[in-house]
C-alpha atoms as a PDB file:
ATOM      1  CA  UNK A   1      30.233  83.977  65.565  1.00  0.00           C
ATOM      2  CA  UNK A   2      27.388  82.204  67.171  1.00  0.00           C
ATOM      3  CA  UNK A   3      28.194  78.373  67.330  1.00  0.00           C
ATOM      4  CA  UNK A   4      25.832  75.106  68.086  1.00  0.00           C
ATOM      5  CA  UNK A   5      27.910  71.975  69.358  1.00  0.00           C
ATOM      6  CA  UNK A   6      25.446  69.037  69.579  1.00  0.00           C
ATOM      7  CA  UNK A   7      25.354  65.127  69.431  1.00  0.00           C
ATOM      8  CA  UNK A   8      22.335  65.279  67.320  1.00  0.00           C
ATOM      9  CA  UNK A   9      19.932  67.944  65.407  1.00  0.00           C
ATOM     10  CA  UNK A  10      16.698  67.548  63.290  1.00  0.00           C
ATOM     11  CA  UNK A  11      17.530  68.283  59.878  1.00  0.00           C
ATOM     12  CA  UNK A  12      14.480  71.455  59.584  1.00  0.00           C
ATOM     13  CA  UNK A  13      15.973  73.205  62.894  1.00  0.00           C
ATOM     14  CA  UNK A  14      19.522  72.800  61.482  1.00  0.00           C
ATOM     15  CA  UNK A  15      18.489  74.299  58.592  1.00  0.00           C
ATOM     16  CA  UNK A  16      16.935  77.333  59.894  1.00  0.00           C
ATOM     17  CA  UNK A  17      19.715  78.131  62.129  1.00  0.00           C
ATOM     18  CA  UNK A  18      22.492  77.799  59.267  1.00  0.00           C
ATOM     19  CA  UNK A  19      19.920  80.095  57.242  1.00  0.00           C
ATOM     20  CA  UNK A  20      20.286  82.783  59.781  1.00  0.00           C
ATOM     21  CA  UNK A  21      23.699  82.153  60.412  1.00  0.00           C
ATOM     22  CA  UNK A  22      24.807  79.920  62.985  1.00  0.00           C
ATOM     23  CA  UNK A  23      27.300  77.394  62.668  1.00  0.00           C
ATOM     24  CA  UNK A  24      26.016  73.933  63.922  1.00  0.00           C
ATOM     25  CA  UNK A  25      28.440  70.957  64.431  1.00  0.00           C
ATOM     26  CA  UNK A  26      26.703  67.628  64.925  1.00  0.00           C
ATOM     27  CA  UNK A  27      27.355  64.364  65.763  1.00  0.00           C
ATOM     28  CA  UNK A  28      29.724  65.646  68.745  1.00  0.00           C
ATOM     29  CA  UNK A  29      29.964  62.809  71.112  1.00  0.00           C
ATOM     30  CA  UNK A  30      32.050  62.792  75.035  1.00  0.00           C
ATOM     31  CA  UNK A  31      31.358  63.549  78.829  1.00  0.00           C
ATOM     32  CA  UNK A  32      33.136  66.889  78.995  1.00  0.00           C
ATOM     33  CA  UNK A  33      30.932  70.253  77.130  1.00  0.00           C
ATOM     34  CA  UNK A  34      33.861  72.422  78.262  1.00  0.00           C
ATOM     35  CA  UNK A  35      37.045  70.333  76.183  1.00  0.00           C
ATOM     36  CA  UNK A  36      34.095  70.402  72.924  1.00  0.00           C
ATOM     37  CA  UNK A  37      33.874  73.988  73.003  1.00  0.00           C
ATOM     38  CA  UNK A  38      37.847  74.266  73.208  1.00  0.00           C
ATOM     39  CA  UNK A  39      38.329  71.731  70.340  1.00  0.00           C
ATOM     40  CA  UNK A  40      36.092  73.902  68.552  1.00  0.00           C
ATOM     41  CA  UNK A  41      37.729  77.009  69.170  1.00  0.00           C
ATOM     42  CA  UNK A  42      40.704  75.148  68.480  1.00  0.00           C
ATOM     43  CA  UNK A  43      39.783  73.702  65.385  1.00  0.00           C
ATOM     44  CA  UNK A  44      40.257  70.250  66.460  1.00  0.00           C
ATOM     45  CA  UNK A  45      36.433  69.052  67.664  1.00  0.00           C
ATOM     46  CA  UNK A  46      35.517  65.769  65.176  1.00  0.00           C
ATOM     47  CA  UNK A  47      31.639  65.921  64.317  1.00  0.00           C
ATOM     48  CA  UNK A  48      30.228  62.198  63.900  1.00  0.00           C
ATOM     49  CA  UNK A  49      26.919  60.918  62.473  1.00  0.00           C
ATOM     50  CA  UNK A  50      24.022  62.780  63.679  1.00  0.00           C
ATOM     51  CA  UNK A  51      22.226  60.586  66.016  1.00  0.00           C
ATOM     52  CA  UNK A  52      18.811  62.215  65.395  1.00  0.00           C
ATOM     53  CA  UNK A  53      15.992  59.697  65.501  1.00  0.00           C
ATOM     54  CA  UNK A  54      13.019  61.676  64.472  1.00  0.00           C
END
């Protein structure tokens, strides 16, 4: 499983990558990339509001 963890994506490029198969979680928000990817893995990572602004 390929995975995207991110605090913000623009809604084409989201798109294309969940079209070819990868599983994007935005809206992700902390100091720490390491715990995200283990609350992912874990089930337990809380997406928020996409904070895209284009």
């Amino acid at each position: 499983m390929i995975a995207i963890v991110s605090g913000k994506g623009d809604g084409g490029a989201v798109a294309l990558l969940e079209q070819a198969g990868v599983k994007v979680v935005i809206g992700v928000v902390g100091d720490d990339p390491r715990k995200a990817v283990e609350d992912y893995i874990k089930g337990d990572l809380e997406a928020g509001q996409n904070v895209c602004d284009h």
